[in-house]
N, C-alpha and C. Protein backbone atom coordinates (compact mmCIF):
# COMPACT_ATOMS: atom_id res chain seq x y z
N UNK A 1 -52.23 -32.37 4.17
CA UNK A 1 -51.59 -31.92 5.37
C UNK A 1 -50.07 -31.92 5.25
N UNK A 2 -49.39 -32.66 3.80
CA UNK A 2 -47.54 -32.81 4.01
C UNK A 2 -47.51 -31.56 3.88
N UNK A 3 -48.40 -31.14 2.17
CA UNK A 3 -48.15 -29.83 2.10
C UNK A 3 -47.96 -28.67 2.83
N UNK A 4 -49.05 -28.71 3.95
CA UNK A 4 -48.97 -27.37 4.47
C UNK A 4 -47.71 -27.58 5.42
N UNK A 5 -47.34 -28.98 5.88
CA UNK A 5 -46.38 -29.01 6.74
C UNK A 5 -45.12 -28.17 5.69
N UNK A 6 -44.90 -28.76 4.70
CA UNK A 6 -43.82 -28.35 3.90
C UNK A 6 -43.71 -26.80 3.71
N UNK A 7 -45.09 -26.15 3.59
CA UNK A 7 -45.09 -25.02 3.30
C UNK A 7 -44.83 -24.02 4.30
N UNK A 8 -45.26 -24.35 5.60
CA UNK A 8 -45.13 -23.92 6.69
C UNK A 8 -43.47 -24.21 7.42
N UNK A 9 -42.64 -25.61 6.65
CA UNK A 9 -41.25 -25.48 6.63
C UNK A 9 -40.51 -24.37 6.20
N UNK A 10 -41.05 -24.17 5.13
CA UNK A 10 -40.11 -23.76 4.06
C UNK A 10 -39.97 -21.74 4.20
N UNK A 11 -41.48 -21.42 4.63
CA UNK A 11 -41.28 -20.30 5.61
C UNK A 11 -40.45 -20.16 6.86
N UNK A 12 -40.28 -21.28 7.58
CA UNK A 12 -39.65 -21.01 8.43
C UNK A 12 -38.32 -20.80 7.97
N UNK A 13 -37.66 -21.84 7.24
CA UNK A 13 -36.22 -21.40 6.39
C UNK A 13 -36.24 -20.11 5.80
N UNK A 14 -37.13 -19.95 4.71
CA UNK A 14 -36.64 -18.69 3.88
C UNK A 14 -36.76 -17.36 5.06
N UNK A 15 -37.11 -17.44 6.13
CA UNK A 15 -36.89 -16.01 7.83
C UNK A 15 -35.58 -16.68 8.16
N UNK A 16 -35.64 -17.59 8.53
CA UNK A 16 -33.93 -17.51 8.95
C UNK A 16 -33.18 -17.76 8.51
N UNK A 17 -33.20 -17.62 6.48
CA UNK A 17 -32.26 -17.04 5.67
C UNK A 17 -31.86 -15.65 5.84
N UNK A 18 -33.39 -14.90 5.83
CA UNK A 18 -33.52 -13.42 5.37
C UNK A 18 -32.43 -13.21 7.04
N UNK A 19 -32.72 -13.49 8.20
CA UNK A 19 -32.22 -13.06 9.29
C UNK A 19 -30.75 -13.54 9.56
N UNK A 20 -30.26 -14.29 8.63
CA UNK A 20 -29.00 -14.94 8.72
C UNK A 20 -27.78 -13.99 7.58
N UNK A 21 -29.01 -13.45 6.26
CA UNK A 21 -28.42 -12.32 5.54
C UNK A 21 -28.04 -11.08 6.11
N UNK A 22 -29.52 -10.98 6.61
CA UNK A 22 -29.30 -9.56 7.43
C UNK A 22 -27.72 -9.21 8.50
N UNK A 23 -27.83 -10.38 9.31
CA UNK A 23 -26.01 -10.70 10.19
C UNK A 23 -24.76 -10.68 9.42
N UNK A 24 -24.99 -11.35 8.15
CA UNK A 24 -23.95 -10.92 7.23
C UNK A 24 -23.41 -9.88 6.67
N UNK A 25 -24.74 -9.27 6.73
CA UNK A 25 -24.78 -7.85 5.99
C UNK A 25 -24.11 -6.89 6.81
N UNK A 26 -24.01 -6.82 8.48
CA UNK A 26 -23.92 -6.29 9.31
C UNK A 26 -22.76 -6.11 10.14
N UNK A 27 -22.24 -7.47 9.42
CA UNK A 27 -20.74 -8.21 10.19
C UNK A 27 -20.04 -7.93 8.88
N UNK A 28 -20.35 -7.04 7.85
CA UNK A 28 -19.52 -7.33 6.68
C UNK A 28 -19.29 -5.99 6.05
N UNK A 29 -20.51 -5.13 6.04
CA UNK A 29 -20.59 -4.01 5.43
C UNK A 29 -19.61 -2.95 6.11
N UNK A 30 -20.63 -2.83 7.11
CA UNK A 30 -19.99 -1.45 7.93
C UNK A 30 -17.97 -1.68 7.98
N UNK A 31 -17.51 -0.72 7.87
CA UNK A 31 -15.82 -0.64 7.98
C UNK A 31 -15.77 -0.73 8.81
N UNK A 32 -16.41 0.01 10.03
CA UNK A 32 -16.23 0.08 11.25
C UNK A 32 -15.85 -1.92 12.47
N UNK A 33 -17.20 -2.17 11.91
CA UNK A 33 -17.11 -3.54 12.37
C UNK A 33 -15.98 -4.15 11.87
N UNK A 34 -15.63 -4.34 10.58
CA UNK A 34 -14.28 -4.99 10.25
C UNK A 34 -12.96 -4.76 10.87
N UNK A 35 -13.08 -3.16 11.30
CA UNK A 35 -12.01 -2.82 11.81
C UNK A 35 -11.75 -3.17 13.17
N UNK A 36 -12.90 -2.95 14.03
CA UNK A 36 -13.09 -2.92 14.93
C UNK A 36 -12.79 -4.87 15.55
N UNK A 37 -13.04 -5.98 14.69
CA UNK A 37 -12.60 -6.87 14.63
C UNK A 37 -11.81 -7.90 14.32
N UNK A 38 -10.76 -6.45 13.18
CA UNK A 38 -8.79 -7.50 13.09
C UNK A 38 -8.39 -6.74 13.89
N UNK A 39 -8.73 -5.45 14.41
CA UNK A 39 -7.99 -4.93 15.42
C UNK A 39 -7.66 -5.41 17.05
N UNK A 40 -8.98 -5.89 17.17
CA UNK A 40 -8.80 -6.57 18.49
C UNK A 40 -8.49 -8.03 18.16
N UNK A 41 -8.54 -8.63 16.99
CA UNK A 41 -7.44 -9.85 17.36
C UNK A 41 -5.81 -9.60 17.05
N UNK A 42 -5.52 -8.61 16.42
CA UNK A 42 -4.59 -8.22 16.36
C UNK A 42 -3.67 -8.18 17.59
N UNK A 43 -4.52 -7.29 18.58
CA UNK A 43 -4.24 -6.80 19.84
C UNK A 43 -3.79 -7.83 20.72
N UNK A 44 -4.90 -8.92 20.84
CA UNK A 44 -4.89 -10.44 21.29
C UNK A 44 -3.39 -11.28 21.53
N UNK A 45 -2.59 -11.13 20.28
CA UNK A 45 -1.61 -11.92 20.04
C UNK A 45 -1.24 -11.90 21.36
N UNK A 46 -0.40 -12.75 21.81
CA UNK A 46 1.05 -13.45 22.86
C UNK A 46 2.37 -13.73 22.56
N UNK A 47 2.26 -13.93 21.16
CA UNK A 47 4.05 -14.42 20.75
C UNK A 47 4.13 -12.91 20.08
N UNK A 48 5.53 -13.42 20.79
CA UNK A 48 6.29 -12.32 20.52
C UNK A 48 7.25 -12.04 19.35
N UNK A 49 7.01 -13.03 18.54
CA UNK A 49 7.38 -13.34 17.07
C UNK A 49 6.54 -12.28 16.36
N UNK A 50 5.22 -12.15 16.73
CA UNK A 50 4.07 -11.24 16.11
C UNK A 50 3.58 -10.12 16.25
N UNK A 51 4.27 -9.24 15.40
CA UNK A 51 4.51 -7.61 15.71
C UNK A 51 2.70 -6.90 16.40
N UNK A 52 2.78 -6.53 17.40
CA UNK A 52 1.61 -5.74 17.98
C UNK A 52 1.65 -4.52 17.14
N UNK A 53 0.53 -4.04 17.88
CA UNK A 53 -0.07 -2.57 17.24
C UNK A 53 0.73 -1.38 17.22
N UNK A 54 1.59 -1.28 18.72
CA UNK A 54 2.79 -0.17 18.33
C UNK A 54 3.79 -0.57 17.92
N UNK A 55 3.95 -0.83 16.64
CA UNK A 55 5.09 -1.09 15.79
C UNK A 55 6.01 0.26 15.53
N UNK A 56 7.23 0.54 16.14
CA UNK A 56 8.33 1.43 15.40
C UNK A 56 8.81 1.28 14.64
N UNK A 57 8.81 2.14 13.44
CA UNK A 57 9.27 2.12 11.98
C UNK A 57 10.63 3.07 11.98
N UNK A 58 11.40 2.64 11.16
CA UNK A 58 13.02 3.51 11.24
C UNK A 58 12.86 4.89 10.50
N UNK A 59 11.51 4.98 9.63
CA UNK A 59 11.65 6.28 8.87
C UNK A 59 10.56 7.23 9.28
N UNK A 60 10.17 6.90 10.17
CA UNK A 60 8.12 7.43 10.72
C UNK A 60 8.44 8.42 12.22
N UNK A 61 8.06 9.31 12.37
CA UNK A 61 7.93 9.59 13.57
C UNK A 61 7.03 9.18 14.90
N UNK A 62 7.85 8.24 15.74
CA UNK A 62 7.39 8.09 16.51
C UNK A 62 6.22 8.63 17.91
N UNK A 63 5.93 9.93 17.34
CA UNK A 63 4.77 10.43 17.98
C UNK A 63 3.90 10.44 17.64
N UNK A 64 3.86 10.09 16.05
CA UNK A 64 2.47 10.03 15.13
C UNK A 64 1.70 8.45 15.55
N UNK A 65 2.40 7.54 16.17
CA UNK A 65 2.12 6.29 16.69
C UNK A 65 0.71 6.08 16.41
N UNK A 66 -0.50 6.91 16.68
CA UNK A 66 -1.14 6.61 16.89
C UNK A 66 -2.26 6.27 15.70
N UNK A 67 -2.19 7.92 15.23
CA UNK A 67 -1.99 7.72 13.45
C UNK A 67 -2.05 6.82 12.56
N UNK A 68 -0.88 6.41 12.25
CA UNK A 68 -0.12 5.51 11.77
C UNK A 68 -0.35 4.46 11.99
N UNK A 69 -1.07 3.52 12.98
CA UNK A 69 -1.14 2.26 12.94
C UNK A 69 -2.17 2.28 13.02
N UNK A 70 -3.12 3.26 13.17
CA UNK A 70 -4.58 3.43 12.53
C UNK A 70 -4.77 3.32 10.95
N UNK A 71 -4.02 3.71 10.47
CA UNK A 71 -3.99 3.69 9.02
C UNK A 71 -3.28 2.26 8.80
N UNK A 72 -2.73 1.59 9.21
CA UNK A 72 -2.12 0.45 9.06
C UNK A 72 -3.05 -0.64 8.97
N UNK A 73 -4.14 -0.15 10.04
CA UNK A 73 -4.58 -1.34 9.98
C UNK A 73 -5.47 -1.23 9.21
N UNK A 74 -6.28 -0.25 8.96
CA UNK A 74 -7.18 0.31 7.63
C UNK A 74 -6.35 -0.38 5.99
N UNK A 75 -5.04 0.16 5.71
CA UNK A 75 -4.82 -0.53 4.64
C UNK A 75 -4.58 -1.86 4.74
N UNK A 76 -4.34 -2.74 6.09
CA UNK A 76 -4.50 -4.14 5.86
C UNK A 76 -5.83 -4.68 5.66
N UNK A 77 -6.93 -3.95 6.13
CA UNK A 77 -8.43 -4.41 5.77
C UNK A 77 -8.80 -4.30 4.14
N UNK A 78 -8.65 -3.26 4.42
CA UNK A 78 -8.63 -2.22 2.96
C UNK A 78 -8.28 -2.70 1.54
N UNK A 79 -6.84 -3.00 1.84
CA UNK A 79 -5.47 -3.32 0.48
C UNK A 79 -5.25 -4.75 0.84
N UNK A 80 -5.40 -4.95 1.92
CA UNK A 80 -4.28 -6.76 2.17
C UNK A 80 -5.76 -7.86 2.03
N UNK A 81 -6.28 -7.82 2.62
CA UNK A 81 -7.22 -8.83 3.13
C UNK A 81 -8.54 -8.63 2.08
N UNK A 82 -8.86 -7.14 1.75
CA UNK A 82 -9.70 -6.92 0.69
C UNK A 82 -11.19 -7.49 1.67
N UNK A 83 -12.10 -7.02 0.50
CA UNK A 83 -13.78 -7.39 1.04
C UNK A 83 -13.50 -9.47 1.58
N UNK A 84 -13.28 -9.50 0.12
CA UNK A 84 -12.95 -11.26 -0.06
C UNK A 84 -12.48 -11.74 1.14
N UNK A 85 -11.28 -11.57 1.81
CA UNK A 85 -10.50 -12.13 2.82
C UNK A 85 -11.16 -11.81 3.98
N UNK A 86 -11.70 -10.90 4.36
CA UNK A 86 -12.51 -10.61 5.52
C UNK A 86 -13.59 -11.50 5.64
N UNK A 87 -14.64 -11.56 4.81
CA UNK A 87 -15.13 -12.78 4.50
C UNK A 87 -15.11 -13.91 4.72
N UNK A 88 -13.73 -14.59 4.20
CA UNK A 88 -13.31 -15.79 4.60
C UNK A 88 -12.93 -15.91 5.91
N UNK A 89 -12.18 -14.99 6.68
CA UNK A 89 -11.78 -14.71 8.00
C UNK A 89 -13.12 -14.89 8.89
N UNK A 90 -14.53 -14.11 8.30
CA UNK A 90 -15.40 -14.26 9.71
C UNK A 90 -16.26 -15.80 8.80
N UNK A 91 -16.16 -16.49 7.89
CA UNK A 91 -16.16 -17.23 7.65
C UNK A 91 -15.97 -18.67 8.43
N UNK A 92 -14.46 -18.50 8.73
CA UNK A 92 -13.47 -19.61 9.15
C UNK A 92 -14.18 -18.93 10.72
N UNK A 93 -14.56 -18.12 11.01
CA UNK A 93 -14.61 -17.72 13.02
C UNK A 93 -15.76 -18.85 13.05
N UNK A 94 -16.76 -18.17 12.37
CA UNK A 94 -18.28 -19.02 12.41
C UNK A 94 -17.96 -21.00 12.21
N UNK A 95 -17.18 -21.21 11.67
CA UNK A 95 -17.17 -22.66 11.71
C UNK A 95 -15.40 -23.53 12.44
N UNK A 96 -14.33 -22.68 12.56
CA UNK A 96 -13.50 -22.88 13.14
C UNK A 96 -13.11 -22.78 14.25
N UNK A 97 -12.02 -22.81 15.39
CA UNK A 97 -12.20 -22.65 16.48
C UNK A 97 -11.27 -21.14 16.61
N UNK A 98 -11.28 -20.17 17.41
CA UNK A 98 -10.59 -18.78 17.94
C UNK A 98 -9.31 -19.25 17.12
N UNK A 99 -8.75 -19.93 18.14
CA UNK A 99 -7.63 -20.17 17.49
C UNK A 99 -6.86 -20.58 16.24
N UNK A 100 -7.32 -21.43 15.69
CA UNK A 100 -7.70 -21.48 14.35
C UNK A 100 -7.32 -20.07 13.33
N UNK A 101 -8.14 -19.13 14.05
CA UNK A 101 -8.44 -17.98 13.15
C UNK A 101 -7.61 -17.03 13.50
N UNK A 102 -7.39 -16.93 14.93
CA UNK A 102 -5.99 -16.19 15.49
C UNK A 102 -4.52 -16.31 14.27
N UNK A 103 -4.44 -17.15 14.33
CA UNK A 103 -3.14 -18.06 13.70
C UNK A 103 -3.35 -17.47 12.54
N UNK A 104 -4.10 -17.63 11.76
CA UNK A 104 -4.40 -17.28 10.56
C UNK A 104 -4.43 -15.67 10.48
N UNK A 105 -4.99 -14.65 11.06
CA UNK A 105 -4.80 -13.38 11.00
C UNK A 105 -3.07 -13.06 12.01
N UNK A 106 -2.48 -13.37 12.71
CA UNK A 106 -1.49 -13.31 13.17
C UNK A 106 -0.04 -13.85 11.78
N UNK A 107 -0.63 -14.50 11.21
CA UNK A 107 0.19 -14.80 10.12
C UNK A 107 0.20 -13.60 8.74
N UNK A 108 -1.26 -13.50 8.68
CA UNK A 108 -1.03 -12.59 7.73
C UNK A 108 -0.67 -11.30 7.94
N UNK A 109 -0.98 -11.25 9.15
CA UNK A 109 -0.49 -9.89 9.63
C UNK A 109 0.93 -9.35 9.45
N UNK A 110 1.60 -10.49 10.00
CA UNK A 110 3.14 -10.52 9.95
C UNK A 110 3.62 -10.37 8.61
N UNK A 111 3.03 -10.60 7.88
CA UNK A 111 3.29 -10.87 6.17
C UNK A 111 3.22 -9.66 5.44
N UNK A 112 1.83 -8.79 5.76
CA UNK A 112 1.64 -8.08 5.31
C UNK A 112 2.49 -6.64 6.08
N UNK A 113 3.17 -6.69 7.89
CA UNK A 113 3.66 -5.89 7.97
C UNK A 113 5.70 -6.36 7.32
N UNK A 114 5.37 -6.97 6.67
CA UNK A 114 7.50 -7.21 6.54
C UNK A 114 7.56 -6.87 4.95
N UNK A 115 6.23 -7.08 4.41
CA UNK A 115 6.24 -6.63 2.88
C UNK A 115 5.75 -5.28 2.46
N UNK A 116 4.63 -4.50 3.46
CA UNK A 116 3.96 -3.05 3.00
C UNK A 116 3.86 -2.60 4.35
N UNK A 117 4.52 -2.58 5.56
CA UNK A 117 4.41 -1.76 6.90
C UNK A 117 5.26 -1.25 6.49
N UNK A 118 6.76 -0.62 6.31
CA UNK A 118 7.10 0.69 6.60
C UNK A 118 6.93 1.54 4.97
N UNK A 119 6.21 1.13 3.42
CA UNK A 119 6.30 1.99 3.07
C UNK A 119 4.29 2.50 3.23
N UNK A 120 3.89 1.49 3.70
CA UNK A 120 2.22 2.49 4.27
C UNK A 120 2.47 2.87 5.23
N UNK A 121 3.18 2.83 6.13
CA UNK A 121 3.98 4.02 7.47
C UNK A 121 4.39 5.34 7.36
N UNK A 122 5.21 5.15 6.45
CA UNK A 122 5.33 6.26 5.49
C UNK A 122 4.58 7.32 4.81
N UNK A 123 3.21 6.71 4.07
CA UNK A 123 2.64 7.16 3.38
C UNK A 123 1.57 7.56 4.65
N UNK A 124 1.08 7.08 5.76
CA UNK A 124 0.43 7.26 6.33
C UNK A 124 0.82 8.79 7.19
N UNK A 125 1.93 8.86 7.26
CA UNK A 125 2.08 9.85 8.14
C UNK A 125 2.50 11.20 7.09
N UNK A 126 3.13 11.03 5.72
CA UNK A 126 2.98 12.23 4.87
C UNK A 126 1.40 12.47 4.42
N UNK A 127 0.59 11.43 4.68
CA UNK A 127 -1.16 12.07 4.72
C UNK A 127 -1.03 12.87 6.15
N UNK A 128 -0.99 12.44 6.91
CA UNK A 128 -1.07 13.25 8.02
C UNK A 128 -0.62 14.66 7.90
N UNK A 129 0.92 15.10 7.35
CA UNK A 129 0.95 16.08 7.68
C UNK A 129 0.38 16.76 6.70
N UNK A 130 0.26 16.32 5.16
CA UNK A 130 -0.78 16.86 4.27
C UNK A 130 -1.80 17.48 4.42
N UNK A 131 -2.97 17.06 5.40
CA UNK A 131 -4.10 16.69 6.05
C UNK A 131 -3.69 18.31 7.20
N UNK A 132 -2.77 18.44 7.46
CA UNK A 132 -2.30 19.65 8.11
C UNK A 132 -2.00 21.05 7.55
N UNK A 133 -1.29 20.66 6.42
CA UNK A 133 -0.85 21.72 5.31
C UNK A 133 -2.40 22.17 5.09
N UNK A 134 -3.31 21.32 4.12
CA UNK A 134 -4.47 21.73 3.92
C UNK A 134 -5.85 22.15 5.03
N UNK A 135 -5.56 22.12 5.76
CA UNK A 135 -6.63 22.50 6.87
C UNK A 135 -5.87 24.05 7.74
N UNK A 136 -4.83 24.22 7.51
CA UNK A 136 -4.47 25.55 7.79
C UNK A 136 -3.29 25.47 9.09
N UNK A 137 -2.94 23.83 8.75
CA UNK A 137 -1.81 23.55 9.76
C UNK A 137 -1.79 24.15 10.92
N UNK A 138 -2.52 23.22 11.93
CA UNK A 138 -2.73 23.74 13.47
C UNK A 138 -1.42 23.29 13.68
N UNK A 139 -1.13 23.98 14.12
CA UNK A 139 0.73 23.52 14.94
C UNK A 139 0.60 22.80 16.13
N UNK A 140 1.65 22.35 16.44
CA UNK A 140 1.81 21.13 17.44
C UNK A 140 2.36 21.56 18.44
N UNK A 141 2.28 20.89 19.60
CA UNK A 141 3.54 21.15 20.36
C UNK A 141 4.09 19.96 21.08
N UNK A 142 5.00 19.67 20.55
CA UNK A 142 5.71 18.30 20.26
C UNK A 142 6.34 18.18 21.68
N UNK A 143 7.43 19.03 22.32
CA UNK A 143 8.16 19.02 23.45
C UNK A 143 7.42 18.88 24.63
N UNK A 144 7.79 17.91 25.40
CA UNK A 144 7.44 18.02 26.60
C UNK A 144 8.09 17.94 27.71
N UNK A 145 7.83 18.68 28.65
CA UNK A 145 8.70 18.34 30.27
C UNK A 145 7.80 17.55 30.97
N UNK A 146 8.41 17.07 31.86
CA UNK A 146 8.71 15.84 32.61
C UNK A 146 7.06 16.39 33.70
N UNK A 147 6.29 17.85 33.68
CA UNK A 147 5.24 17.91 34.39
C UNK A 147 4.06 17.51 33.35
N UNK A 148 4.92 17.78 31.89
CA UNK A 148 3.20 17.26 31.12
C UNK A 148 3.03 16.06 30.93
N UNK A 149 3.90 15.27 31.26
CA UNK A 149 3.73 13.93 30.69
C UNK A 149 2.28 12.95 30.90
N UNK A 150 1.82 13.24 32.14
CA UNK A 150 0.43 12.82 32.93
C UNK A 150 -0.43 13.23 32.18
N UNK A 151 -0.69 14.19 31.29
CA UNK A 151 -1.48 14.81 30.72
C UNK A 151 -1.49 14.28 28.96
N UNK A 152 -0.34 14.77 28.37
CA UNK A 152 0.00 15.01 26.93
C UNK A 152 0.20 13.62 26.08
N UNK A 153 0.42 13.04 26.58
CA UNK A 153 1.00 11.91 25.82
C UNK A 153 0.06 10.83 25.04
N UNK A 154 0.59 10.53 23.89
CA UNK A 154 -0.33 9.84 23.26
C UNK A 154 -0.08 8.36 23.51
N UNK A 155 -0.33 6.92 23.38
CA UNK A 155 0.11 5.91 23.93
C UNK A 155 1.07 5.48 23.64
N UNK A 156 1.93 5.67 21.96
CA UNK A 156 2.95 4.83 21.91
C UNK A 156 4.21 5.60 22.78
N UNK A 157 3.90 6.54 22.89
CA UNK A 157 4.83 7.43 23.41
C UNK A 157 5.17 7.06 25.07
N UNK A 158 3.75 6.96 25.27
CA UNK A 158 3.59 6.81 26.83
C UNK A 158 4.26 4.99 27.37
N UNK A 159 3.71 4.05 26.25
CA UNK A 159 4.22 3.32 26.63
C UNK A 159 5.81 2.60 26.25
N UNK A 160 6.55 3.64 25.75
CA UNK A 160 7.99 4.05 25.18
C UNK A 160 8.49 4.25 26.55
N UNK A 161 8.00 5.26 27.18
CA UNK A 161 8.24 5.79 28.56
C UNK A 161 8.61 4.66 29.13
N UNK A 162 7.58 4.02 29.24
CA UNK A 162 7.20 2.99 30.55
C UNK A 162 8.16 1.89 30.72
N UNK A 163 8.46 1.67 29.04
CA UNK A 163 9.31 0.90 28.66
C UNK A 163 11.08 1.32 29.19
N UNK A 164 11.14 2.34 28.88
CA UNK A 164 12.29 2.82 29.06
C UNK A 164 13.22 3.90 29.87
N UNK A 165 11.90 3.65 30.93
CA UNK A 165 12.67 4.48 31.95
C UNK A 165 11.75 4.62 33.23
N UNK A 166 11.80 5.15 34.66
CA UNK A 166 10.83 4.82 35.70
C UNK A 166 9.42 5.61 35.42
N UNK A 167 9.03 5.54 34.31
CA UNK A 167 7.90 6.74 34.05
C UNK A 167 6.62 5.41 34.83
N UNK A 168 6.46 5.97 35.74
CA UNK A 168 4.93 5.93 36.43
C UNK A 168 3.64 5.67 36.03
N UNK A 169 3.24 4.46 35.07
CA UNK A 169 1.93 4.78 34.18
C UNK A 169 0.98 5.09 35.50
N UNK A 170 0.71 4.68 36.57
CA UNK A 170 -0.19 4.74 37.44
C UNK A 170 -0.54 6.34 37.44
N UNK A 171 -0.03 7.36 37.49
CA UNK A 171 -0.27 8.71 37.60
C UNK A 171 -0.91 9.21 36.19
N UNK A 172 -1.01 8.40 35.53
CA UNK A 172 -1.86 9.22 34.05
C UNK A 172 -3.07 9.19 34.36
N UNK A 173 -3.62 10.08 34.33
CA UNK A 173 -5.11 11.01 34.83
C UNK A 173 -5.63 11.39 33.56
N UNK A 174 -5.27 12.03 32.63
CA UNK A 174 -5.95 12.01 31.26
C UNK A 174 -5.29 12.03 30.20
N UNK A 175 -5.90 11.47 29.46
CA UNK A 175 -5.17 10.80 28.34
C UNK A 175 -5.24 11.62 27.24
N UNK A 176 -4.76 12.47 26.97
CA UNK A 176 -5.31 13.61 26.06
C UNK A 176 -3.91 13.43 24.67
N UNK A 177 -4.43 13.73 23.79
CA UNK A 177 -3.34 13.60 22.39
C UNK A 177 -2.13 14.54 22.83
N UNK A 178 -1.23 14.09 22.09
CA UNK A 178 -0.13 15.09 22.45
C UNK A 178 0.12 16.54 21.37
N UNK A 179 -0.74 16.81 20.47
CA UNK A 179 -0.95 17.58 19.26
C UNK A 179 -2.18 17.83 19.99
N UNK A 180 -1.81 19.26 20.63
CA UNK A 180 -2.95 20.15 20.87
C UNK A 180 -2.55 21.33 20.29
N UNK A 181 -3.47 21.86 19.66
CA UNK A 181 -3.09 23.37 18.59
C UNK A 181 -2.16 24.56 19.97
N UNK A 182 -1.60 24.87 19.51
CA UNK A 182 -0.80 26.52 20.00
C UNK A 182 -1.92 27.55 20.35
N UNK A 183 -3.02 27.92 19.01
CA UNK A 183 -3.52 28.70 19.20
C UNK A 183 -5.05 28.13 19.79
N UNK A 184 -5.34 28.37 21.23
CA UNK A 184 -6.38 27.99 21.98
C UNK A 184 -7.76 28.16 21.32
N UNK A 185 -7.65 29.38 20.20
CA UNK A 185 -8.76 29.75 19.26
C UNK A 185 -9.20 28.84 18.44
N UNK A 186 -8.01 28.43 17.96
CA UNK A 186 -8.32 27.56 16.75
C UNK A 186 -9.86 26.47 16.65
């Protein structure tokens, strides 16, 4: 009878190995999930020592905002933190406390934007217009008056506004990119 007790243990472990792999597999593989989880602690921060998501760069155009720190944070998953560090990151979540792990991605973050944020800023937004050249360059229309703003604006832009002058966020009704093609065909 130990036996079957043992044997009937030892099934129960090797299922909630297989089901403990499977979570790993799931929390680890997909890009999406990874991204989707330094991004929102990213977002999280409070000190203001620790550069947020709309970061302005001195050589980048500031309308590509959105772009651009999409790709930012892709090459910090990607290039900075690697498979390995992500790992260790949901690693340290599972046995450390939030904070703990905050600190720790808020640090590297900072690190990785003062050493490779403005020349992957850079590079992020000459893909962009690349990415334009080769697709048959839908043109933009960059200018706006003071009636499209409710409409056109993409967020870093919008919250540039908000920042810097009586722009109204309460009246934004849709949030639509500010790069809508010229030609309605397209």
């Amino acid at each position: 009878q130990i036996f079957t007790l043992l044997w009937v243990w030892y099934i129960v472990v090797f299922l909630l190995n297989i089901y403990s792999l499977g979570l790993w597999i799931y929390r680890l593989i997909p890009f999406r999930s990874r991204y989707d989880y330094i991004r929102n602690r990213i977002t999280r921060t409070s000190r203001d020592s620790v550069p947020r998501l709309r970061i302005r760069f001195k050589h980048v155009d500031p309308k590509l905002g959105g772009h651009v720190q999409h790709q930012l944070v892709k090459s910090f998953i990607r290039e900075y933190l690697e498979p390995d560090g992500f790992f260790f990151l949901r690693l340290l979540t599972a046995n450390a406390s939030d904070f703990v792990v905050q600190e720790i991605i808020e640090g590297l973050w900072t690190y990785y934007l003062s050493k490779y944020g403005e020349s992957d800023a850079k590079k992020a937004e000459e893909n962009y217009y690349e990415f334009r050249r080769q697709t048959g360059g839908e043109k933009s229309t960059n200018s706006h008056t003071r009636a499209q703003l409710n409409k056109d604006l993409i967020d870093s832009e919008r919250k540039r506004l908000h920042q810097t002058t009586d722009f109204d966020s309460s009246t934004i009704i849709n949030l639509q990119s500010a790069f809508r093609p010229v030609n309605e065909e397209v």
